[in-house]
Protein backbone atom coordinates (compact mmCIF):
# COMPACT_ATOMS: atom_id res chain seq x y z
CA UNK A 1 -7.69 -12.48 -17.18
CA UNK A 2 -6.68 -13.65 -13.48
CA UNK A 3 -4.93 -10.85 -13.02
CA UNK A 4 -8.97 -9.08 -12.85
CA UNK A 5 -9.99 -11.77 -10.66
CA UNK A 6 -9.18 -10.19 -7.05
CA UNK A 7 -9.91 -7.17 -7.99
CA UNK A 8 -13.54 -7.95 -9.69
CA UNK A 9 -14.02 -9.99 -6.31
CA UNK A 10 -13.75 -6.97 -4.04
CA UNK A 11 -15.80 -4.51 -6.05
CA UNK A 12 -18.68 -7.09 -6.20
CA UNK A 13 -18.31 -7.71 -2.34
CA UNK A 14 -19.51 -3.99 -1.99
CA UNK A 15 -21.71 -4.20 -4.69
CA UNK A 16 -22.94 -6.88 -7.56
CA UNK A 17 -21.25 -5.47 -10.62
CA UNK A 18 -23.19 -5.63 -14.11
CA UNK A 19 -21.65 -7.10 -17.44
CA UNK A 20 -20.80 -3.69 -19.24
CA UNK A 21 -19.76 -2.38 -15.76
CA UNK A 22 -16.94 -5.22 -15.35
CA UNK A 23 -15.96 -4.37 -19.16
CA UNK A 24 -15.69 -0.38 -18.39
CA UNK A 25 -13.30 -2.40 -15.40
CA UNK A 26 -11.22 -4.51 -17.05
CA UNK A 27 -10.98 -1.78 -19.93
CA UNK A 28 -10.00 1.19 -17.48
CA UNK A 29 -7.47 -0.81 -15.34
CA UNK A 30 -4.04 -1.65 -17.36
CA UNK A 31 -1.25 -3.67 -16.21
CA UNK A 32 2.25 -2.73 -14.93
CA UNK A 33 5.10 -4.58 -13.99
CA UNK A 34 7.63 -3.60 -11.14
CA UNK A 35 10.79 -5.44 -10.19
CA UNK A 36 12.08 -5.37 -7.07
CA UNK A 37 13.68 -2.07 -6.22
CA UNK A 38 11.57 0.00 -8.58
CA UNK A 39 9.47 2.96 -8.14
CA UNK A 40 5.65 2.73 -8.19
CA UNK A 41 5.88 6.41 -7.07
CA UNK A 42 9.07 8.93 -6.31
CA UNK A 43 8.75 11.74 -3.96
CA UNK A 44 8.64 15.08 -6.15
CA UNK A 45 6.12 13.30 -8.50
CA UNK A 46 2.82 13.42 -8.76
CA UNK A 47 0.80 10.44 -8.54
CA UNK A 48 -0.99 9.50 -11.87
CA UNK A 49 -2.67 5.96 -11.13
CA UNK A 50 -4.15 4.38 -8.39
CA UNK A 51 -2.36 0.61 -8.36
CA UNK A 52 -4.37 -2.79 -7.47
CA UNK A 53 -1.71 -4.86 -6.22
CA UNK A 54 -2.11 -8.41 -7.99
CA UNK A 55 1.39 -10.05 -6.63
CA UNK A 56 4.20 -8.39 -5.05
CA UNK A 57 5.23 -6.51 -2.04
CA UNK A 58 5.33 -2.64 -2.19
CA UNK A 59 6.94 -0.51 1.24
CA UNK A 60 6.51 3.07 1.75
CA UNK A 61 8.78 5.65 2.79
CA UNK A 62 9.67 9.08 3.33
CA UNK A 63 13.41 10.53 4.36
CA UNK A 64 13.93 11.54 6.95
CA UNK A 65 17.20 13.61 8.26
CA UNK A 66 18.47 12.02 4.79
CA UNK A 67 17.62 8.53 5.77
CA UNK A 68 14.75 6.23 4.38
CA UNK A 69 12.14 6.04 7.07
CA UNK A 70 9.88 3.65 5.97
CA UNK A 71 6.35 3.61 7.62
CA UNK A 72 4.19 1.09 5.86
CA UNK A 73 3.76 -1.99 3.48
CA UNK A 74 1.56 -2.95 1.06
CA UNK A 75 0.93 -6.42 -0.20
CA UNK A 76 -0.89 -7.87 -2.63
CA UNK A 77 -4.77 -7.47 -3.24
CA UNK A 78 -4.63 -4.69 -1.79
CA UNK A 79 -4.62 -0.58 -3.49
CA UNK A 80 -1.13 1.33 -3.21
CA UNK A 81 -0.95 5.39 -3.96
CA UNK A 82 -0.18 8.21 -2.55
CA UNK A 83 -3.98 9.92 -2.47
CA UNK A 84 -3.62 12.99 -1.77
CA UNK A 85 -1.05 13.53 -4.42
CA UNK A 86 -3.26 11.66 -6.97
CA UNK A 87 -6.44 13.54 -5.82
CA UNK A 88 -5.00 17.17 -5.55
CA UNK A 89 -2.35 16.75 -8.55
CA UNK A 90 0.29 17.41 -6.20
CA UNK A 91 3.77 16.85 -5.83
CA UNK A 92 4.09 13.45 -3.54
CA UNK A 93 6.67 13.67 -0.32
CA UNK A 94 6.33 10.03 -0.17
CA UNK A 95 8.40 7.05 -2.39
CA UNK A 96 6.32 3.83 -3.18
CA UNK A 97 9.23 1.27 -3.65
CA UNK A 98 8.52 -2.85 -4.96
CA UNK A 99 10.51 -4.84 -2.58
CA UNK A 100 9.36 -7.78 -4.41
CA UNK A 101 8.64 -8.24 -8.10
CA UNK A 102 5.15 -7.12 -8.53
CA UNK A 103 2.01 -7.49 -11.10
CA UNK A 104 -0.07 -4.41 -10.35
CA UNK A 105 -3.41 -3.20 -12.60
CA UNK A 106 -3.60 1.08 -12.60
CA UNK A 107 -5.90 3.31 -13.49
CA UNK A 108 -5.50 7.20 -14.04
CA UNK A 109 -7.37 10.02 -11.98
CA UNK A 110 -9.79 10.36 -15.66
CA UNK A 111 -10.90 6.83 -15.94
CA UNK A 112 -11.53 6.71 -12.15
CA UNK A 113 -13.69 9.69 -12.68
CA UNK A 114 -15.43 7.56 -15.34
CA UNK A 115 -15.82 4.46 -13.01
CA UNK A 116 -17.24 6.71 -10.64
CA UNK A 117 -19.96 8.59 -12.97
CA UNK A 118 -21.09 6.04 -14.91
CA UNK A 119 -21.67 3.03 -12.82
CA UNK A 120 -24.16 2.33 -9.77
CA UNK A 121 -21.91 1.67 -7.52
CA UNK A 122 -18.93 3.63 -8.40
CA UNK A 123 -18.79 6.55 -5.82
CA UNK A 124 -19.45 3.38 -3.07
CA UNK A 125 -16.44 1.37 -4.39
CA UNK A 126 -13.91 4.74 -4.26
CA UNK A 127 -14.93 6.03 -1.15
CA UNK A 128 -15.01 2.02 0.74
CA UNK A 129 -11.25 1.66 -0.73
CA UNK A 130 -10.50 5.55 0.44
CA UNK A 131 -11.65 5.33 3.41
CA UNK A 132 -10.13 1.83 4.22
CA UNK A 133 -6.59 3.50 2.84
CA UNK A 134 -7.32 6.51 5.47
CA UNK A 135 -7.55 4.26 8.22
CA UNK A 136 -4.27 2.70 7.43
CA UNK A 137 -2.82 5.70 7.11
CA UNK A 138 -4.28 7.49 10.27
CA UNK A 139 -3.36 4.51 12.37
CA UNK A 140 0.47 4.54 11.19
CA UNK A 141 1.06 8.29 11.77
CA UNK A 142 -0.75 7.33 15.60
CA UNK A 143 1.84 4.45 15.89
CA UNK A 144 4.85 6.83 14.78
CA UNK A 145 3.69 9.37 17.42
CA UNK A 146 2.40 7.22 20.43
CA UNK A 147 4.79 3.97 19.99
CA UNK A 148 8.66 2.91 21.40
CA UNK A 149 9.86 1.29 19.13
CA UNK A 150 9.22 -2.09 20.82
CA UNK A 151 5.33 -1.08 20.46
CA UNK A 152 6.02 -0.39 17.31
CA UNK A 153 7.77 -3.72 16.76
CA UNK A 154 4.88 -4.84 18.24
CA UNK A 155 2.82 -3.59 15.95
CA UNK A 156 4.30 -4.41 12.77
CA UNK A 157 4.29 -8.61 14.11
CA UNK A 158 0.58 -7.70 14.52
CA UNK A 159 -0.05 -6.11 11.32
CA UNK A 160 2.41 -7.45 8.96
CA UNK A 161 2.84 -11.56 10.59
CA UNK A 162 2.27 -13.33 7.15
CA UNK A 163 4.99 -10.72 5.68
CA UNK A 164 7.72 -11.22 8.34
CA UNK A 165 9.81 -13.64 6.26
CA UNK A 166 9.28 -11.52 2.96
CA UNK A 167 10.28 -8.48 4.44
CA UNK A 168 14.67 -7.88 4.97
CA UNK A 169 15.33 -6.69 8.52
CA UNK A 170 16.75 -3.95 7.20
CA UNK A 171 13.53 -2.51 5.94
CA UNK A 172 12.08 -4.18 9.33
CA UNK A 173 13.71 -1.77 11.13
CA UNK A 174 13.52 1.59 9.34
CA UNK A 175 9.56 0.72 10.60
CA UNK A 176 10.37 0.47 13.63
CA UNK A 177 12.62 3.33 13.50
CA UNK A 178 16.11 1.52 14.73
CA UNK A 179 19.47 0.70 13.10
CA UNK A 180 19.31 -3.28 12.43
CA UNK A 181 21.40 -3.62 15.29
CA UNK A 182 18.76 -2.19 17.69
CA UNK A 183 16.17 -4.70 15.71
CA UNK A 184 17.98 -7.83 16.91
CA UNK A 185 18.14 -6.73 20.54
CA UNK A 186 14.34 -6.09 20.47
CA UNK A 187 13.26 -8.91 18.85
CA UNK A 188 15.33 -10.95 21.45
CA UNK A 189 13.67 -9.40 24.40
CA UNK A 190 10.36 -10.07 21.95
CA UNK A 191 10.85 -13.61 21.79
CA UNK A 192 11.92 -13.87 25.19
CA UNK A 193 8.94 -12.05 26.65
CA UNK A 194 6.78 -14.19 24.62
CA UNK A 195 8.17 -17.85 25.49
C-alpha cells in the first residue's frame, strides 16, 4: 500500500485521520496507470475523478490558434483535475497530458461526496486541496497576462527548478509561449544575466 502513503500523509497533516476514516480512503481512491503521452483528461470531456499523483509528471494545456499552449505542470504528490469541469459536470476546455509514465490514485465526484459527509475532517481536506489548486491556477492565468516571456521563463525556473531536466524544451517553451528557437535565445541571455 505505498502507493496510500503520500497521500494518507497530507490528509493527516490537516487533520489526524481515524482507522475506519483511512479505510473509507484507501477504499474510495483506486489506482490508474498513464504512460507517457496519455490523457488523464481531453478537452470536450468531462472530468470524472480527481487524481493524486503518486509518480509521474502530468502538463496542462489548452490550444490555442490550433497550437498546444501549455500553461502548467503537475508532479507527483500533488492533485491534477480540471475542477470546475469535475465540480459543475461540464465539458473541460483543458487536456491533462502524462509526459512521464505515471501511478496516480482517483476518486469520482460520489465517493468525494462521501469523504466529505462522513468524516470529521472531510469538508477541511477538499476545500485545503481546492483552494491550494485555485491559487495555482489564479497565479498562472496572472503570469500569462502580466509576464514577457522572459518573466515567464523566469517563472517557470522558479516554480518548476527540480523539473527542468524532466521536462523537453519543447513543452518548456509552449509555457513560456515561444517556438523552441526563441527558448534557446532566452535562456542564453538567462544564463548570461545570471553568471
Amino acid at each position: 500500500m505505498m502507493m496510500y502513503s503520500k497521500l494518507l500523509e497530507l490528509f493527516n497533516q490537516i487533520s489526524v485521520l481515524e482507522e475506519k476514516e483511512i479505510e473509507l480512503i484507501k477504499s474510495s481512491f483506486k489506482p490508474l496507470y498513464l504512460t507517457k503521452g496519455e490523457f488523464f483528461l481531453e478537452a470536450g470531456k468531462i472530468n470524472k475523478h480527481v487524481g493524486f499523483l503518486h509518480k509521474g509528471l502530468v502538463r496542462y494545456f489548452v490550444y490555442k490558434d490550433e497550437e498546444e499552449s501549455t500553461f502548467e505542470f503537475t508532479k507527483q504528490d500533488e492533485f491534477i483535475a480540471d475542477y470546475q469541469s469535475f465540480n459543475n459536470k461540464t465539458e473541460s476546455i483543458q487536456n491533462i497530458q502524462a509526459i512521464e509514465d505515471c501511478e496516480i490514485l482517483i476518486i469520482n465526484f460520489d465517493d468525494v461526496q462521501t469523504i466529505f459527509n462522513t468524516t470529521k475532517s472531510g469538508n477541511l481536506i477538499g476545500r485545503l486541496i481546492i483552494e491550494q489548486r485555485f491559487d495555482i491556477m489564479v497565479n498562472q492565468l496572472l503570469s500569462i497576462y502580466m509576464q514577457n516571456h522572459e518573466d515567464r521563463y523566469q517563472s517557470f525556473i522558479t516554480n518548476y527548478s527540480d523539473l527542468t531536466q524532466r521536462i523537453p524544451q519543447y513543452l518548456i517553451a509552449s509555457y513560456v509561449g515561444v517556438k523552441p528557437e526563441s527558448l534557446s535565445r532566452i535562456r542564453r541571455r538567462f544564463t548570461k544575466n545570471i553568471s
